[in-house]
Protein backbone atom coordinates (compact mmCIF):
# COMPACT_ATOMS: atom_id res chain seq x y z
CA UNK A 1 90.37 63.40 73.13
CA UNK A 2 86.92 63.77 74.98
CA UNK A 3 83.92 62.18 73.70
CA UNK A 4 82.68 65.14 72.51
CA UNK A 5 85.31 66.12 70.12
CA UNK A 6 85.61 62.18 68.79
CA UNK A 7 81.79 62.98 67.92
CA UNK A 8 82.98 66.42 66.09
CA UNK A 9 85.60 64.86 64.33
CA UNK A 10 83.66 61.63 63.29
CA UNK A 11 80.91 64.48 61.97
CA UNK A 12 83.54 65.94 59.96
CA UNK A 13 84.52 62.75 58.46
CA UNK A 14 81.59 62.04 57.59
CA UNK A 15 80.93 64.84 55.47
CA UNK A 16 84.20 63.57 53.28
CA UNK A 17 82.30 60.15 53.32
CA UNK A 18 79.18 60.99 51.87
CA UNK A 19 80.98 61.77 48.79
CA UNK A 20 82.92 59.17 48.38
CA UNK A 21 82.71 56.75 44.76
CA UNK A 22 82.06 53.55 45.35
CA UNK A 23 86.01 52.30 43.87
CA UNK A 24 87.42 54.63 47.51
CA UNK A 25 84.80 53.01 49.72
CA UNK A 26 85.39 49.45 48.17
CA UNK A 27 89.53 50.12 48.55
CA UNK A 28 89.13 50.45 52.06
CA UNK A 29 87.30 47.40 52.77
CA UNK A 30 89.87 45.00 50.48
CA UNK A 31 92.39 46.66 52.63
CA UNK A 32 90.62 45.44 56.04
CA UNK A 33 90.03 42.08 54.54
CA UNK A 34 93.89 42.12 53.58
CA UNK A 35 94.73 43.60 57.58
CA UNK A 36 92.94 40.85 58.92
CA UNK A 37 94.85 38.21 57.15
CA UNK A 38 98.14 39.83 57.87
CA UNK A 39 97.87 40.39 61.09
CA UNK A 40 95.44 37.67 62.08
CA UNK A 41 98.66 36.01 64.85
CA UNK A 42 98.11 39.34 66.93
CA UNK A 43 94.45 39.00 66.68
CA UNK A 44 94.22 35.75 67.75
CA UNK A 45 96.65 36.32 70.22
CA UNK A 46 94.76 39.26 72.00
CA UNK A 47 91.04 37.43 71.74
CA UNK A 48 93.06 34.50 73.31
CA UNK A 49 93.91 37.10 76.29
CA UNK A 50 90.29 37.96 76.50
CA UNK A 51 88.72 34.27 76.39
CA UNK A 52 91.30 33.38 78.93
CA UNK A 53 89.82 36.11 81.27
CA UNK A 54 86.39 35.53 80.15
CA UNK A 55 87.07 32.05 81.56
CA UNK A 56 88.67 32.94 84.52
CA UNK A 57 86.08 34.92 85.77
CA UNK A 58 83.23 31.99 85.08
CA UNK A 59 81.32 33.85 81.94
CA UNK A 60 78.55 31.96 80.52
CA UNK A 61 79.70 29.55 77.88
CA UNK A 62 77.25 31.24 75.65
CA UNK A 63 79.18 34.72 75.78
CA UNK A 64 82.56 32.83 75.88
CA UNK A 65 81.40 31.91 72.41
CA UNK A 66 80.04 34.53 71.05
CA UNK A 67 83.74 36.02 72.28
CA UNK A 68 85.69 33.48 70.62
CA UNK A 69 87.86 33.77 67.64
CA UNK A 70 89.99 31.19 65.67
CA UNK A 71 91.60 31.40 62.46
CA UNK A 72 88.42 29.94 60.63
CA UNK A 73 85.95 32.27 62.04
CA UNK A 74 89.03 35.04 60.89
CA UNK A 75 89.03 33.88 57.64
CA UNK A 76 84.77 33.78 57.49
CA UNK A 77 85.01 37.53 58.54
CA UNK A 78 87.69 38.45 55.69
CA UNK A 79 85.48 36.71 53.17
CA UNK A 80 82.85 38.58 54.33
CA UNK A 81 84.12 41.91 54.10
CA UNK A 82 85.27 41.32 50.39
CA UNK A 83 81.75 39.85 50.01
CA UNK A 84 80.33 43.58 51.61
CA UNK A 85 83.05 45.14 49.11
CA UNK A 86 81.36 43.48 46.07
CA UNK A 87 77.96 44.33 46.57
CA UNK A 88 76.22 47.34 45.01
CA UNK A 89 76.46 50.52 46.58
CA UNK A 90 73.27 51.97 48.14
CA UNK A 91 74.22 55.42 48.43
CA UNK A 92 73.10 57.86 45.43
CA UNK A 93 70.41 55.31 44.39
CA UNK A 94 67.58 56.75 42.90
CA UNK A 95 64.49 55.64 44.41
CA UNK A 96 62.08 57.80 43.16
CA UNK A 97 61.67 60.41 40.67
CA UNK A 98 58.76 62.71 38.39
CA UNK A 99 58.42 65.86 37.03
CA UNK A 100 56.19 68.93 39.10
CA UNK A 101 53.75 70.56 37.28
CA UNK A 102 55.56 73.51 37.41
CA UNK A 103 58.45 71.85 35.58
CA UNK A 104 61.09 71.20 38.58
CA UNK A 105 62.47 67.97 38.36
CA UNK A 106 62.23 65.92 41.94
CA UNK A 107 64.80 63.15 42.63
CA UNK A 108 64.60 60.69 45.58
CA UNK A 109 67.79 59.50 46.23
CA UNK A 110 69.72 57.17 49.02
CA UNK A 111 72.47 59.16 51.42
CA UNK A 112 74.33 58.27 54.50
CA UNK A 113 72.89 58.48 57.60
CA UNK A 114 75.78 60.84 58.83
CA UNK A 115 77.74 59.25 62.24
CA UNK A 116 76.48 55.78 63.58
CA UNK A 117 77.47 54.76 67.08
CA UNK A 118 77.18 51.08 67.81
CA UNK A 119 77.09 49.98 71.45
CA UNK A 120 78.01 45.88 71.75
CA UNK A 121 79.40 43.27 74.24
CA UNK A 122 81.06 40.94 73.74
CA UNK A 123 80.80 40.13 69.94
CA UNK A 124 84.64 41.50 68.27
CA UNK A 125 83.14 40.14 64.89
CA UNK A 126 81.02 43.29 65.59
CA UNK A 127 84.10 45.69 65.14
CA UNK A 128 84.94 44.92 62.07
CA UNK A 129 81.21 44.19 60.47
CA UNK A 130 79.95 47.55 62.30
CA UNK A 131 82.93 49.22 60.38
CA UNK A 132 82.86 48.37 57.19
CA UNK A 133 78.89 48.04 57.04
CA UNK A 134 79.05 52.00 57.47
CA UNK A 135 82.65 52.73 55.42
CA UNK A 136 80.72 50.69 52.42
CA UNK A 137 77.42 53.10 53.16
CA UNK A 138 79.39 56.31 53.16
CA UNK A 139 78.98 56.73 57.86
CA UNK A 140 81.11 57.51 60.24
CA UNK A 141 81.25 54.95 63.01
CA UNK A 142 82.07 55.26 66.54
CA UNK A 143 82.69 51.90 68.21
CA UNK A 144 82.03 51.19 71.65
CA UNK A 145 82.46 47.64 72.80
CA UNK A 146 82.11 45.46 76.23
CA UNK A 147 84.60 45.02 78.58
CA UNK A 148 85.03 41.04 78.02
CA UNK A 149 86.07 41.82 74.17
CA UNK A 150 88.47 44.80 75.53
CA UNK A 151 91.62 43.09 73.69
CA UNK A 152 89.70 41.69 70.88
CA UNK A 153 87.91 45.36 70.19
CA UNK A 154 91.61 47.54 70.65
CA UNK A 155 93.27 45.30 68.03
CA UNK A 156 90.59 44.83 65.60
CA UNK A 157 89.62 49.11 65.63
CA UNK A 158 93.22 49.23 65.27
CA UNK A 159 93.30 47.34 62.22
CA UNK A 160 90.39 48.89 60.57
CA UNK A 161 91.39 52.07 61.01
CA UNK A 162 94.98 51.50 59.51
CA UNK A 163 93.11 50.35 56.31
CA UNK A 164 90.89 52.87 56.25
CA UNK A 165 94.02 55.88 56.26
CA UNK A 166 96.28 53.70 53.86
CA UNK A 167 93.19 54.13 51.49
CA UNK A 168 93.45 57.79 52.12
CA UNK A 169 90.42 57.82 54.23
CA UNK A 170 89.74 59.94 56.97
CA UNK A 171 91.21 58.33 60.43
CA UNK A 172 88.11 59.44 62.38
CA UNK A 173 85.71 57.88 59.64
CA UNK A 174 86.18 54.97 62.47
CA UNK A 175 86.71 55.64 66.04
CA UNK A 176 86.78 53.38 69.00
CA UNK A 177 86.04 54.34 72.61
CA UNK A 178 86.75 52.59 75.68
CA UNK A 179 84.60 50.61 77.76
CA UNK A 180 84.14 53.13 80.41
CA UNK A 181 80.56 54.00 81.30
CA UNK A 182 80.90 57.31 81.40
CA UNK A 183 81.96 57.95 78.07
CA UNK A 184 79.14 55.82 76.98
CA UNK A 185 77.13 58.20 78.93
CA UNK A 186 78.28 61.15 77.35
CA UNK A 187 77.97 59.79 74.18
CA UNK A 188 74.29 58.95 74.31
CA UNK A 189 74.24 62.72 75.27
CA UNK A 190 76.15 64.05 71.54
CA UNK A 191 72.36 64.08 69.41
CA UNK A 192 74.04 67.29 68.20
CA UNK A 193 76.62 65.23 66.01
CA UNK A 194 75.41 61.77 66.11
CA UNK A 195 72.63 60.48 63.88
CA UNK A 196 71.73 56.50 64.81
CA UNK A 197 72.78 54.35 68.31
CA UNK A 198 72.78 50.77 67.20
CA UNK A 199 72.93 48.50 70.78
CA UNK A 200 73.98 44.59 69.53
CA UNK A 201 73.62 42.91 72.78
CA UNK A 202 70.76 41.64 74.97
CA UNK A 203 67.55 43.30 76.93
CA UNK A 204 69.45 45.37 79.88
CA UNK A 205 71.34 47.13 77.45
CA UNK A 206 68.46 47.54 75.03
CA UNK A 207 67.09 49.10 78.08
CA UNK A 208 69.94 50.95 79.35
CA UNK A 209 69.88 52.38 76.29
CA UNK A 210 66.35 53.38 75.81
CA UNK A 211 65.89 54.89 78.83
CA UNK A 212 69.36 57.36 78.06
CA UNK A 213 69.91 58.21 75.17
CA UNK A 214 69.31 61.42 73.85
CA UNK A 215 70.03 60.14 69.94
CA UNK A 216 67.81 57.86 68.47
CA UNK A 217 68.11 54.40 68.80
CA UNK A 218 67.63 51.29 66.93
CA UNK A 219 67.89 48.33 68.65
CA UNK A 220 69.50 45.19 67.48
CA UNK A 221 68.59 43.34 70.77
CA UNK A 222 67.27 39.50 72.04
CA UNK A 223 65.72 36.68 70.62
CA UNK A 224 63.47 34.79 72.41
CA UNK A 225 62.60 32.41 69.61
CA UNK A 226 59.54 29.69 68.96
CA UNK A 227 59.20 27.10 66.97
CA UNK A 228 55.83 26.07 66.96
CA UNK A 229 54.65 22.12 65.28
CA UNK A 230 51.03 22.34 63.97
CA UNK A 231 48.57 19.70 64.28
CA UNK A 232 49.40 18.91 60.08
CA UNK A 233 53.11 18.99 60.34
CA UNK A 234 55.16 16.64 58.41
CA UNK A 235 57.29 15.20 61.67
CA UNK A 236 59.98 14.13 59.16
CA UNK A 237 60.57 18.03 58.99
CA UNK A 238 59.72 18.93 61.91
CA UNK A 239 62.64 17.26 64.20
CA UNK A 240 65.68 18.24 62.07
CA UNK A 241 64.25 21.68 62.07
CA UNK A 242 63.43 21.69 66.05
CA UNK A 243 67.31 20.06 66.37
CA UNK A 244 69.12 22.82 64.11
CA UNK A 245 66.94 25.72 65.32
CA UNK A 246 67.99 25.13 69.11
CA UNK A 247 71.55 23.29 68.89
CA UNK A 248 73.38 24.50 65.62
CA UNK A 249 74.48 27.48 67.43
CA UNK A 250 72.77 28.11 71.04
CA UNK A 251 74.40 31.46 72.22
CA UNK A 252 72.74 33.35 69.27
CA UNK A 253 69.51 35.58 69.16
CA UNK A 254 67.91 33.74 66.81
CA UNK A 255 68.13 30.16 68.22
CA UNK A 256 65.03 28.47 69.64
CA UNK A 257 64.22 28.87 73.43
CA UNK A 258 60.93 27.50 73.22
CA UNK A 259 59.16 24.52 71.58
CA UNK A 260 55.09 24.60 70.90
CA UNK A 261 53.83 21.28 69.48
CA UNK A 262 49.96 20.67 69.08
CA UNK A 263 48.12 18.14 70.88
CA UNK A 264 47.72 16.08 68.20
CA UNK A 265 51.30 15.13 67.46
CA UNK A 266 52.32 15.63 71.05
CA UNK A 267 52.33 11.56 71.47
CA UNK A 268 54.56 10.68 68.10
CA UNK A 269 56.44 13.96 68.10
CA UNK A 270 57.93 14.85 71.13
CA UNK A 271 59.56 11.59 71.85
CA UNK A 272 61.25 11.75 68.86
CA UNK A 273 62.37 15.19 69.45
CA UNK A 274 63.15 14.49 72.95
CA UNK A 275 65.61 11.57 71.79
CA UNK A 276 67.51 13.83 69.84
CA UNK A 277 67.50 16.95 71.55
CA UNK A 278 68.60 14.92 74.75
CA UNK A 279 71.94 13.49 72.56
CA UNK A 280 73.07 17.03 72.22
CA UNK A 281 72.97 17.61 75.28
CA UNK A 282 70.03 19.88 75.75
CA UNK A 283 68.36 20.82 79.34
CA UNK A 284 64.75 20.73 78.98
CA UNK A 285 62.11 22.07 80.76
CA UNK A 286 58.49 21.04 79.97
CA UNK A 287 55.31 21.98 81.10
CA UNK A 288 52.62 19.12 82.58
CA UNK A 289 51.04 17.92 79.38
CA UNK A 290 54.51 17.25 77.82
CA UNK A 291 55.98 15.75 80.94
CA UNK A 292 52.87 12.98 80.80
CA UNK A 293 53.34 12.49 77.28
CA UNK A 294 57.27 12.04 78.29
CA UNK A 295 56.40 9.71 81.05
CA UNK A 296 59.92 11.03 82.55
CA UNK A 297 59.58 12.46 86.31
CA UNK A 298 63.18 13.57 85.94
CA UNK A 299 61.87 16.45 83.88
CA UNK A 300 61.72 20.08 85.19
CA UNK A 301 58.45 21.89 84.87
CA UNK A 302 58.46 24.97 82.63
CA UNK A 303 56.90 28.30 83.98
CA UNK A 304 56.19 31.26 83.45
CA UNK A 305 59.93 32.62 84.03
CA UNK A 306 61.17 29.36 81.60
CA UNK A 307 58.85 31.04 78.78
CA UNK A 308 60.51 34.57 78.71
CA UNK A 309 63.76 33.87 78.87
CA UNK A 310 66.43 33.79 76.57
CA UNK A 311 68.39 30.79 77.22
CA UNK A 312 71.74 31.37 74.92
CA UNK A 313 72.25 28.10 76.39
CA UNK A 314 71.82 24.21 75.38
CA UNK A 315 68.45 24.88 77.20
CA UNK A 316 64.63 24.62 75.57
CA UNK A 317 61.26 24.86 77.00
CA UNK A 318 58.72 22.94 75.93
CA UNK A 319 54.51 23.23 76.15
CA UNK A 320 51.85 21.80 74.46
CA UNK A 321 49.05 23.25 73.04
CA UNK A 322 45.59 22.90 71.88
CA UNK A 323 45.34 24.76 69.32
CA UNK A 324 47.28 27.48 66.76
CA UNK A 325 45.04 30.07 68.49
CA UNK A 326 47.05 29.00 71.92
CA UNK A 327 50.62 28.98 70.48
CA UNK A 328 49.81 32.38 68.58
CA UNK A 329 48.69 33.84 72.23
CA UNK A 330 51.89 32.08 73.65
CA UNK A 331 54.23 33.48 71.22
CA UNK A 332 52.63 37.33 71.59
CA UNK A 333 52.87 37.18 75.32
CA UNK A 334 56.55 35.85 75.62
CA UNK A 335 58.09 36.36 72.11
CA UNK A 336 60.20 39.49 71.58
CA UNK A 337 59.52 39.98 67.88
CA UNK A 338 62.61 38.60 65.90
CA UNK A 339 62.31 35.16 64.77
CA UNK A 340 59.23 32.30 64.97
CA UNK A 341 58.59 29.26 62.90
CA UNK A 342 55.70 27.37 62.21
CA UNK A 343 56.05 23.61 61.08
CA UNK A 344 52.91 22.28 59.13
CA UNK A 345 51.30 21.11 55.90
CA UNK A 346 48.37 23.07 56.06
CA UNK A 347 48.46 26.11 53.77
CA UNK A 348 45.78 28.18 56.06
CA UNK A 349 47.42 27.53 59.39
CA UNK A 350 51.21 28.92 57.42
CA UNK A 351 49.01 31.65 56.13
CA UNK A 352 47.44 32.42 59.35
CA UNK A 353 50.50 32.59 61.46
CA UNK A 354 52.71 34.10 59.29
CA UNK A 355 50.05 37.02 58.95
CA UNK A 356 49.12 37.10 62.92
CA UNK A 357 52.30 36.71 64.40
CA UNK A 358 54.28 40.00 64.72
CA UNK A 359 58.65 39.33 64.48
CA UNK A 360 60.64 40.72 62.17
CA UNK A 361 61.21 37.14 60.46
CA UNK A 362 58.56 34.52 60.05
CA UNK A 363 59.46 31.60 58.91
CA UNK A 364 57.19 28.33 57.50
CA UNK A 365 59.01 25.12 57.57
CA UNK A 366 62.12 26.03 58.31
CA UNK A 367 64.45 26.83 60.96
CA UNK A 368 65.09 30.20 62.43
CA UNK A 369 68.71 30.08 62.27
CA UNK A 370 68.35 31.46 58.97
CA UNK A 371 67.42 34.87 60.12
CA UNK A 372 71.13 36.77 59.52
CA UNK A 373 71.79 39.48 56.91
CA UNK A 374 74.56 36.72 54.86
CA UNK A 375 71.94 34.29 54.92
CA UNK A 376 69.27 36.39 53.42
CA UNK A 377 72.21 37.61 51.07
CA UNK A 378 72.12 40.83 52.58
CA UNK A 379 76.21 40.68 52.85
CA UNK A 380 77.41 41.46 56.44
CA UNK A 381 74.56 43.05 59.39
CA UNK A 382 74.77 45.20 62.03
CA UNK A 383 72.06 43.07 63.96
CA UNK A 384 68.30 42.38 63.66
CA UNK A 385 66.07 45.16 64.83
CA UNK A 386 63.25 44.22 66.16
CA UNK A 387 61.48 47.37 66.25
CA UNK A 388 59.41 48.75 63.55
CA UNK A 389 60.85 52.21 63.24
CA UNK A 390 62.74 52.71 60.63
CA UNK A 391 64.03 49.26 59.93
CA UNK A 392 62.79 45.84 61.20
CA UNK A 393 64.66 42.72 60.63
CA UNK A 394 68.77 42.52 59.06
CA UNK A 395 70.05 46.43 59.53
CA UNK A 396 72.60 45.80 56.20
CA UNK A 397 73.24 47.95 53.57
CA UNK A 398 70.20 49.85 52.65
CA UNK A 399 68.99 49.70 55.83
CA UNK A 400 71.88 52.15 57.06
CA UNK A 401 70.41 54.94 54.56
CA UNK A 402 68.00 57.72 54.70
CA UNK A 403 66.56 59.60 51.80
CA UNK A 404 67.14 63.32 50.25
CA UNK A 405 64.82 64.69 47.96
CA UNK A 406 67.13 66.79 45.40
CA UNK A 407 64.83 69.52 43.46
CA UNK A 408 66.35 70.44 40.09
CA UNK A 409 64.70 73.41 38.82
CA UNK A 410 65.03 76.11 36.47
CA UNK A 411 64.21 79.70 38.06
CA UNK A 412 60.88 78.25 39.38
CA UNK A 413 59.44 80.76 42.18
CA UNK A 414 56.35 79.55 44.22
CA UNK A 415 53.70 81.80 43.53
């Protein structure tokens, strides 16, 4: 089947979609979560196949992880698909509603976006949250994952879309296409039947993207995360906070790349930090001020190329500051919008920067690892946009909706 006619067919399915109660839609997603238990030996088996490669051919560790699947992070994503299944259905929500003065009755109500196309690398977990983020909001999907997940992404669409007919779903209400750039190509050209791209991966294929496609895009791309410790910042906080935001999980977008710390608690803070950072195993690379207050030659100076990069790594820069005015400059010129922190005790400086600094997720005291649709209770996410247009931060549930006005009249004719 060409790309073309997977796009057709995934338009037609969605039609039968949009209809959908809630009890079909929710059917469908115990019978993934049921799939993936089953036949979690084959899964595991086939990701195996593509770590192994992944490996071979010397991939980052950070996208070797981010590839990885064992039975507990299996398990995770079954729980969270019967978590997806019990939350409220956002399609046929009534958002708004009044009476015209000519008597019609106007209803503002939630629908499906139509067909979705997600574009991701190597992330399989994105499979199956992709899929039943848009079976739950009454979309059509069409996968199309990376290469390095090739195994992982076969076996997983397979899955899905056995669920999705033994629930007496359409089959094309999911469809998977290879990792061939050409069909991605002709995809990006289909803005006849597809409504939404959705990239999950990093800038070049943000960019790739961008610069292609003929549908319209939202992108669910990098993190190049701050954490920034104000002069009044309780340093008891602020170290657990610096520690979980870069090492809890490195390879994700919203883990810490760069540390800010005032002048003022440079001295007392950043040894401390340092200390623990350093017993994790973390590569640092500091600018001058930090490297005197370190009194440690070993240390790598930061630069300009250290401060806009997205490490994914057990790597942080570090640079102190003289002021909040400095680390709000620093974090506009290098930050790309998705998740900061601020660490202080001073109501006007949270106030400040959680009002000047422009992310999707701003957070005051607390570490940026939080920024994930679970976390903010949102169930499962397609990714974090990081644009403003039409959804910025977790793309979940409601996010993956449009609105219809319905106009219920009674032989009203416009004069």
């Amino acid at each position: 089947m060409s790309v073309q006619h997977t796009c057709v067919a995934a338009q037609r399915a969605s039609r039968v979609l949009a209809g959908l109660p809630r009890a079909r839609k929710d059917e469908a997603l115990g019978n993934v979560a049921d799939a993936l238990a089953r036949r979690a030996a084959e899964i595991l088996a086939e990701n195996a196949e593509d770590v192994r490669l992944a490996r071979e051919n010397r991939l980052p560790d950070a996208l070797v992880d981010r590839l990885l699947l064992d039975e507990d992070r299996l398990r995770d994503e079954a729980q969270s698909v019967r978590a997806l299944a019990a939350l409220p259905d956002p399609v046929g929500q009534l958002v708004d509603g009044w009476r015209l003065d000519n008597g019609i009755e106007l209803r503002k109500v939630r629908v499906p976006l139509g067909v979705v196309a997600v574009i991701y690398e190597a992330r399989p977990n994105v499979t199956v949250d992709a899929a039943c983020l848009c079976l739950k909001t009454g979309n059509a999907v069409i996968l199309r994952g990376g290469s390095a997940a090739m195994h992982s992404n076969r076996i997983l669409s397979e899955v899905v879309q056995g669920a999705v007919i033994e629930a007496g779903l359409p089959r094309e209400a999911v469809s998977y296409l290879t990792p061939d750039r050409r069909e991605l190509d002709e995809l990006l050209e289909q803005r006849r039947y597809v409504d939404l791209v959705i990239p999950r991966g990093g800038e070049d294929l943000k960019d790739y993207l961008m610069e292609r496609s003929k549908v319209p895009v939202i992108f669910a791309a990098g993190g190049n995360c701050h954490v920034y410790v104000d002069a009044a910042a309780d340093l008891d906080k602020a170290v657990p906070i610096i520690v979980n935001a870069k090492c809890q999980r490195p390879g994700v977008c919203n883990a810490a790349e760069t540390l800010l710390v005032h002048r003022d608690v440079a001295d007392e803070l950043l040894p401390r930090a340092v200390e623990e950072l350093k017993r994790r195993d973390v590569e640092l690379v500091v600018d001058k001020a930090a490297a005197e207050v370190l009194g440690d030659p070993s240390l790598k100076r930061a630069n300009k190329t250290h401060y806009e990069t997205e490490f994914l790594a057990l790597k942080l820069a570090v640079r102190v500051v003289d002021s909040l005015d400095e680390a709000l400059e620093h974090i506009a010129t290098y930050g790309t919008r998705h998740s900061e922190a601020i660490i202080t005790e001073d109501l006007g400086a949270a106030r400040r920067f959680t009002a000047a600094v422009d992310a999707a997720c701003v957070y005051v005291n607390a570490s940026t690892r939080f920024t994930d649709g679970g976390e903010f209770g949102l169930g499962a996410e397609m990714g974090i946009s990081t644009q403003k247009l039409h959804v910025r931060g977790p793309i979940a549930l409601q996010e993956l909706t449009c609105v219809k006005y319905e106009l219920w009249g009674d032989g009203q004719v416009r004069p």
